[in-house]
C-alpha atoms as a PDB file:
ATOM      1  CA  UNK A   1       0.000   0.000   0.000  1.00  0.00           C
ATOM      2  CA  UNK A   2       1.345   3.517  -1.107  1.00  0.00           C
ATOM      3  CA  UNK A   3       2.012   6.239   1.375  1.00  0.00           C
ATOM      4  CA  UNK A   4      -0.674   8.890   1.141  1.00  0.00           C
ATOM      5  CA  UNK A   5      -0.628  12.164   2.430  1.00  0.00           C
ATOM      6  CA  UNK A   6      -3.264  13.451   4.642  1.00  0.00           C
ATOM      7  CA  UNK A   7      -4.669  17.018   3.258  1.00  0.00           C
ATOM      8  CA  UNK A   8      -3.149  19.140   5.717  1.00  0.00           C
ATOM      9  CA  UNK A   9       0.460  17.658   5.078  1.00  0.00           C
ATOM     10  CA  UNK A  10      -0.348  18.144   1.221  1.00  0.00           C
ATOM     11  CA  UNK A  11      -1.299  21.464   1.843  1.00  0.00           C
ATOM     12  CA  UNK A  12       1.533  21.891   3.539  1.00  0.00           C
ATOM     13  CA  UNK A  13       4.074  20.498   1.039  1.00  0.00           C
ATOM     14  CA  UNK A  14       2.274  21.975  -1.394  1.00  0.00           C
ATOM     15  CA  UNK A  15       3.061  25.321  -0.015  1.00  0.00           C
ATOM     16  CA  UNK A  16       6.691  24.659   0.751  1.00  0.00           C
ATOM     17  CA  UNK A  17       6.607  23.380  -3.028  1.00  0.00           C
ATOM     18  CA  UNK A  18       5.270  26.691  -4.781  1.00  0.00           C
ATOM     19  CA  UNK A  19       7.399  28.606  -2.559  1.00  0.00           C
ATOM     20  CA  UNK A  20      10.321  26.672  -3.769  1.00  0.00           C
ATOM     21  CA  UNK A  21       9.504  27.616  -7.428  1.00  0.00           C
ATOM     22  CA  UNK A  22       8.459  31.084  -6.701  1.00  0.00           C
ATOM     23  CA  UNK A  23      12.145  31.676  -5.357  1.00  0.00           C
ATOM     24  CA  UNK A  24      13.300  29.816  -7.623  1.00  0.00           C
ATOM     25  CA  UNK A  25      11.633  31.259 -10.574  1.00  0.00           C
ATOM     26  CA  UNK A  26      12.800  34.819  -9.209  1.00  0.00           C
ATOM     27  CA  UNK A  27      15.973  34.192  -8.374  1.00  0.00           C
ATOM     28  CA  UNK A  28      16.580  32.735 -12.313  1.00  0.00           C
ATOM     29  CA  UNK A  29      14.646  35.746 -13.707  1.00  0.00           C
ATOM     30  CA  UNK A  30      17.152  38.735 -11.433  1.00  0.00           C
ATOM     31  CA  UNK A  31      20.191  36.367 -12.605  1.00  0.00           C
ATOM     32  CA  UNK A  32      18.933  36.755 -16.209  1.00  0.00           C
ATOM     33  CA  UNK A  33      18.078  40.780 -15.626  1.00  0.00           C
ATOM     34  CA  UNK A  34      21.410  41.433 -14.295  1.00  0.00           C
ATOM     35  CA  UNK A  35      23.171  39.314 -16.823  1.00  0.00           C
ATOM     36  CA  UNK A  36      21.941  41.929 -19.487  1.00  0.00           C
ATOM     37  CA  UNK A  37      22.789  44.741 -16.984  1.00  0.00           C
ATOM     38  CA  UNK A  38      26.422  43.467 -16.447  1.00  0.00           C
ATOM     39  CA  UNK A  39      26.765  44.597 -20.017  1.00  0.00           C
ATOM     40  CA  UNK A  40      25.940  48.161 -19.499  1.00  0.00           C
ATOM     41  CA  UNK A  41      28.204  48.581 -16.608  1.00  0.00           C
ATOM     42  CA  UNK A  42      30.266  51.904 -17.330  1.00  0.00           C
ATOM     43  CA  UNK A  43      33.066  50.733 -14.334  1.00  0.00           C
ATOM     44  CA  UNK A  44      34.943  48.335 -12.990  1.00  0.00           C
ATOM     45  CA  UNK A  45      33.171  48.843  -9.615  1.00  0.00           C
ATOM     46  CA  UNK A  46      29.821  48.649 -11.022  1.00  0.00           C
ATOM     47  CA  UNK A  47      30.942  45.482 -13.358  1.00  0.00           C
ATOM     48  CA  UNK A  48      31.888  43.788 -10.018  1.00  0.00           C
ATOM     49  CA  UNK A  49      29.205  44.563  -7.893  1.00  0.00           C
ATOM     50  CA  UNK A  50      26.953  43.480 -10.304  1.00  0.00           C
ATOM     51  CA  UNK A  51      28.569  40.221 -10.615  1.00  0.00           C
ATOM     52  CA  UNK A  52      28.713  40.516  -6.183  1.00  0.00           C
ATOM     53  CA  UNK A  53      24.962  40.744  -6.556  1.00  0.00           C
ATOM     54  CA  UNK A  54      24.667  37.543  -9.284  1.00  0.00           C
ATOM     55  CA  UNK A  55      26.228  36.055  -6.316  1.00  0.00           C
ATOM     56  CA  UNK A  56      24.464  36.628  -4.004  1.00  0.00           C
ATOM     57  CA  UNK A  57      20.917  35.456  -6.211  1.00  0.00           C
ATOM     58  CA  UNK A  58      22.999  32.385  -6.950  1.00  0.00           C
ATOM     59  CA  UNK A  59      23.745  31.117  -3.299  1.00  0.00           C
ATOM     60  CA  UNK A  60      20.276  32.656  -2.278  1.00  0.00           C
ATOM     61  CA  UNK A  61      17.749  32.136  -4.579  1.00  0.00           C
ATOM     62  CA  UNK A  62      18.963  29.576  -6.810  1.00  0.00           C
ATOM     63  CA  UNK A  63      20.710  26.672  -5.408  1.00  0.00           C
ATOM     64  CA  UNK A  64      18.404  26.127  -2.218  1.00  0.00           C
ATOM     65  CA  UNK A  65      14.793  26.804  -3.875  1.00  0.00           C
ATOM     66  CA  UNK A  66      15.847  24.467  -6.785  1.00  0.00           C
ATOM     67  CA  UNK A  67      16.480  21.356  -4.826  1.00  0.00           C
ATOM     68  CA  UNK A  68      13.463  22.205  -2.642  1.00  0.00           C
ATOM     69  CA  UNK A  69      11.411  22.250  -5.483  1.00  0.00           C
ATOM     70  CA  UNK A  70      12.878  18.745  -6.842  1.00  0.00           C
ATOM     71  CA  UNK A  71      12.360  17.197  -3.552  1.00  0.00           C
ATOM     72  CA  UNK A  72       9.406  18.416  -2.519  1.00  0.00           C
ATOM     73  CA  UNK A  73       7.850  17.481  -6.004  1.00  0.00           C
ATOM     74  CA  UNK A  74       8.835  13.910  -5.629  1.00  0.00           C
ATOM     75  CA  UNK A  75       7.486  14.087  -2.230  1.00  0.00           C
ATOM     76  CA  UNK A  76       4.518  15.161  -3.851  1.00  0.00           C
ATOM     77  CA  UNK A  77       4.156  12.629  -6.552  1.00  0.00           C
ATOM     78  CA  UNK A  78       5.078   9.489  -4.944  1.00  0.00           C
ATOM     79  CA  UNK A  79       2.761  10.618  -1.906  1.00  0.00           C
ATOM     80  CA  UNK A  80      -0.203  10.992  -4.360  1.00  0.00           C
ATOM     81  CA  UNK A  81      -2.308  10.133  -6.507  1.00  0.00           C
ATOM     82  CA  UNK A  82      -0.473  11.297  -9.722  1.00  0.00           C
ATOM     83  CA  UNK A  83       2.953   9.123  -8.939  1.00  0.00           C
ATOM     84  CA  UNK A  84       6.587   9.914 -10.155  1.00  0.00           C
ATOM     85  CA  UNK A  85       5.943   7.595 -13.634  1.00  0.00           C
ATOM     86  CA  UNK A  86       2.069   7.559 -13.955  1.00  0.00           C
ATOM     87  CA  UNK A  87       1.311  10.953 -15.975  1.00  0.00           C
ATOM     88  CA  UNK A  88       2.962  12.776 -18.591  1.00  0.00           C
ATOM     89  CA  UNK A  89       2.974  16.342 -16.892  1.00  0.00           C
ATOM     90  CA  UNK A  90       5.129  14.480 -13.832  1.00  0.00           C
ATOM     91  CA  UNK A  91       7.331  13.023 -15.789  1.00  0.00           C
ATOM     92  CA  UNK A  92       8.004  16.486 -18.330  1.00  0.00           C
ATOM     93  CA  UNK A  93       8.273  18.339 -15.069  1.00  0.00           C
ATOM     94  CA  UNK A  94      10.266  16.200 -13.249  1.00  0.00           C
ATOM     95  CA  UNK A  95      12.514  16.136 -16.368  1.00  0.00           C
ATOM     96  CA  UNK A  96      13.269  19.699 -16.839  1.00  0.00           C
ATOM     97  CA  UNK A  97      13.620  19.947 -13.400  1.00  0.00           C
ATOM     98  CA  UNK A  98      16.823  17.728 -13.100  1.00  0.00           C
ATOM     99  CA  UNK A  99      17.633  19.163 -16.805  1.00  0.00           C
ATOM    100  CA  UNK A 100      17.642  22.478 -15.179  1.00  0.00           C
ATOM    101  CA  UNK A 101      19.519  22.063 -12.329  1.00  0.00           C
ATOM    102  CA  UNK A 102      22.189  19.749 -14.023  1.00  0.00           C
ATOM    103  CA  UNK A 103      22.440  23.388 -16.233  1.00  0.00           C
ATOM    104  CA  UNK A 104      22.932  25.324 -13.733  1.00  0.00           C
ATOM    105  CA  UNK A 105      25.552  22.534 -11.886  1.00  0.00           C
ATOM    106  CA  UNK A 106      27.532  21.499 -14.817  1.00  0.00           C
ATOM    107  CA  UNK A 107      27.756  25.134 -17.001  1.00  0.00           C
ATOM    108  CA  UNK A 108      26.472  27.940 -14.997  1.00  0.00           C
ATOM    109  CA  UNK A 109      28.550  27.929 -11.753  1.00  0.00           C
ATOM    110  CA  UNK A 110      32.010  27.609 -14.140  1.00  0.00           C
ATOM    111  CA  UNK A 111      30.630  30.333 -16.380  1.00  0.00           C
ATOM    112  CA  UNK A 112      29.769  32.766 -13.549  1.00  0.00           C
ATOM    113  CA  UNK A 113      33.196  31.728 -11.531  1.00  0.00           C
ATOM    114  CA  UNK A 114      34.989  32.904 -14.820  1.00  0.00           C
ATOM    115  CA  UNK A 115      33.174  35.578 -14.723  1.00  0.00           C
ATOM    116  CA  UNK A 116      33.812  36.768 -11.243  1.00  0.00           C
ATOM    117  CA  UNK A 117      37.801  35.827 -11.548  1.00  0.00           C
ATOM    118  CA  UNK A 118      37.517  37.607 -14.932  1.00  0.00           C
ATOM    119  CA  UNK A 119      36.513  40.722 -13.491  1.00  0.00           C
ATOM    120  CA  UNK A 120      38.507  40.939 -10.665  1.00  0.00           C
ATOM    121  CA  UNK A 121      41.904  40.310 -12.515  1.00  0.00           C
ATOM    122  CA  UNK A 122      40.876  42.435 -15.331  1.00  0.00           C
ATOM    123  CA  UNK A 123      38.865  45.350 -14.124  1.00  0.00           C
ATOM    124  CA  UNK A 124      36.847  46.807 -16.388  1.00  0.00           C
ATOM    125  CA  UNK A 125      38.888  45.961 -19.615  1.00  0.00           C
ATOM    126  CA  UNK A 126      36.997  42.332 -18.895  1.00  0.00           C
ATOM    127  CA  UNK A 127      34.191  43.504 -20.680  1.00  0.00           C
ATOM    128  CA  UNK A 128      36.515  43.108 -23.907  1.00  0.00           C
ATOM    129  CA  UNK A 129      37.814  40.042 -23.782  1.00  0.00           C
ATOM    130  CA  UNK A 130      36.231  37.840 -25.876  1.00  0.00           C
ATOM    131  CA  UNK A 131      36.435  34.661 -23.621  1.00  0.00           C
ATOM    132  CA  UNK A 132      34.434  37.056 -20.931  1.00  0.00           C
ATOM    133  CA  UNK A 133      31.635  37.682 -23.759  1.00  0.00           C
ATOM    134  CA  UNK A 134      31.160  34.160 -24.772  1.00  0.00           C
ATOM    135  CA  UNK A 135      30.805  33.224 -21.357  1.00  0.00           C
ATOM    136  CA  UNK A 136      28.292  36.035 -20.230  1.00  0.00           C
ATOM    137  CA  UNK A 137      26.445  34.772 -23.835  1.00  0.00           C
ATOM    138  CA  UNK A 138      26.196  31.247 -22.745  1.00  0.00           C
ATOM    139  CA  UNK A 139      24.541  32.643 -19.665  1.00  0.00           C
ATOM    140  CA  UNK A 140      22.478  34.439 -21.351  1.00  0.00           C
ATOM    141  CA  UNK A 141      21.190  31.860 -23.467  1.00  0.00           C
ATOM    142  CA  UNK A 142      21.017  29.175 -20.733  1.00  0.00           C
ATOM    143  CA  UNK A 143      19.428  31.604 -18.317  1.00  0.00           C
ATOM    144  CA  UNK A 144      16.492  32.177 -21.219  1.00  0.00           C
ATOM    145  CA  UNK A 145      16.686  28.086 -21.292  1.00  0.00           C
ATOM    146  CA  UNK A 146      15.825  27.977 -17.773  1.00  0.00           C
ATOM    147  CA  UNK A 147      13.094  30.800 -17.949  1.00  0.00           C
ATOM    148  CA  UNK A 148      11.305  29.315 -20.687  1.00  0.00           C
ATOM    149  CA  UNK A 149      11.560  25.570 -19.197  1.00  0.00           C
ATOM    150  CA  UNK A 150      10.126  27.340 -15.524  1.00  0.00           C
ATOM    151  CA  UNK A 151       7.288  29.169 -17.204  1.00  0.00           C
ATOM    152  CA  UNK A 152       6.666  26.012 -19.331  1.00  0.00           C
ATOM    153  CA  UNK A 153       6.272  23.790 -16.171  1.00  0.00           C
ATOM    154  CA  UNK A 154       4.021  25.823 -14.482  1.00  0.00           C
ATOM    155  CA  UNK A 155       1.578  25.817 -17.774  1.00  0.00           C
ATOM    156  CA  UNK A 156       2.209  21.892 -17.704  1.00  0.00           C
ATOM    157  CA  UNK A 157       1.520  21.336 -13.798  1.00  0.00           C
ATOM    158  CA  UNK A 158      -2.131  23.593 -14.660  1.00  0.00           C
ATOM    159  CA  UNK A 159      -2.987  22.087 -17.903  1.00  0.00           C
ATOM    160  CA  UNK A 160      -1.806  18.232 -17.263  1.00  0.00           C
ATOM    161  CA  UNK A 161      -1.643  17.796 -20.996  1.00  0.00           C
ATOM    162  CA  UNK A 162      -0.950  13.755 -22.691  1.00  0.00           C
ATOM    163  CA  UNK A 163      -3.025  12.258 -19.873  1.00  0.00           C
ATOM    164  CA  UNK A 164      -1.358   8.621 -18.224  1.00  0.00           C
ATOM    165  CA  UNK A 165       1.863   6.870 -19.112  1.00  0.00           C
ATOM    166  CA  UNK A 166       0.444   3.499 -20.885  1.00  0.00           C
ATOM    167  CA  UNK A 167       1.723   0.315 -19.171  1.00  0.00           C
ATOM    168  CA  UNK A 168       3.768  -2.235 -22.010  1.00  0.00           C
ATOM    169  CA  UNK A 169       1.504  -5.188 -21.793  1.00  0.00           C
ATOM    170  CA  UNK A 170       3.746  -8.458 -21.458  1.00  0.00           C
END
């Protein structure tokens, strides 16, 4: 017999869930805004700080909300009735979940660290090297990535589109 939640704990886990992607969702989107304002930055001060403040958004609202929200939705979907492999919607979200987060794991934190030590070697003049603006473009473009795969669970999670995962008969 499957572990069920009773409706207070689901409430409650929902909560802590939405949360989770609210912060999470946030977080990616003030990454993304001052990814684009990094390249406007008309000092070396300003060029760091702004990278101080990525930080910050990174450790903060990033990293924590993101595995929140992948535990708490497997919490959620092995404690009801929808299941980790029994719908469609689970399974896309679950998927660009861990797609996400591998992103940000495997790409994002070098990018950003070359960023940072970029910056603070360089100054200013970092803004011209060209290693410097193909990393701040693949965060750009990953960043948009994670955006659109965010907004496109939360459509998914509302709309539960393709309906149950058929069994293989054997």
């Amino acid at each position: 017999m499957a572990v069920r939640l009773h409706l207070r704990k689901k409430q409650l886990l929902v909560s802590i869930h939405v949360i989770a992607v609210a912060l999470w969702f946030g977080g990616t989107m003030g990454m993304f805004l001052l990814g684009f304002y990094l390249k406007n930055a008309v000092n070396g001060e300003q060029l760091y700080y702004t990278l101080v403040s990525m930080h910050v958004i990174d450790e903060s609202l990033l990293k924590y909300p993101a595995l929140v929200t992948l535990i708490t939705g497997i919490m959620l979907s092995v404690w009801t009735q929808w299941g980790l492999f029994k719908h469609y919607w689970v399974l896309i979200k679950f998927v660009l979940t861990i797609v996400t987060i591998l992103l940000g794991i495997l790409f994002l934190h070098d990018w950003f660290s070359f960023l940072v030590t970029t910056a603070e070697e360089l100054g200013f003049s970092a803004i011209q090297n060209q290693d410097f603006q193909n990393a701040w473009f693949s965060m750009i473009v990953t960043g948009s990535f994670n955006l659109l795969c965010l907004v496109l669970m939360t459509f998914v999670t509302y709309m539960k589109p393709f309906g149950k995962i058929k069994k293989k008969e054997t």
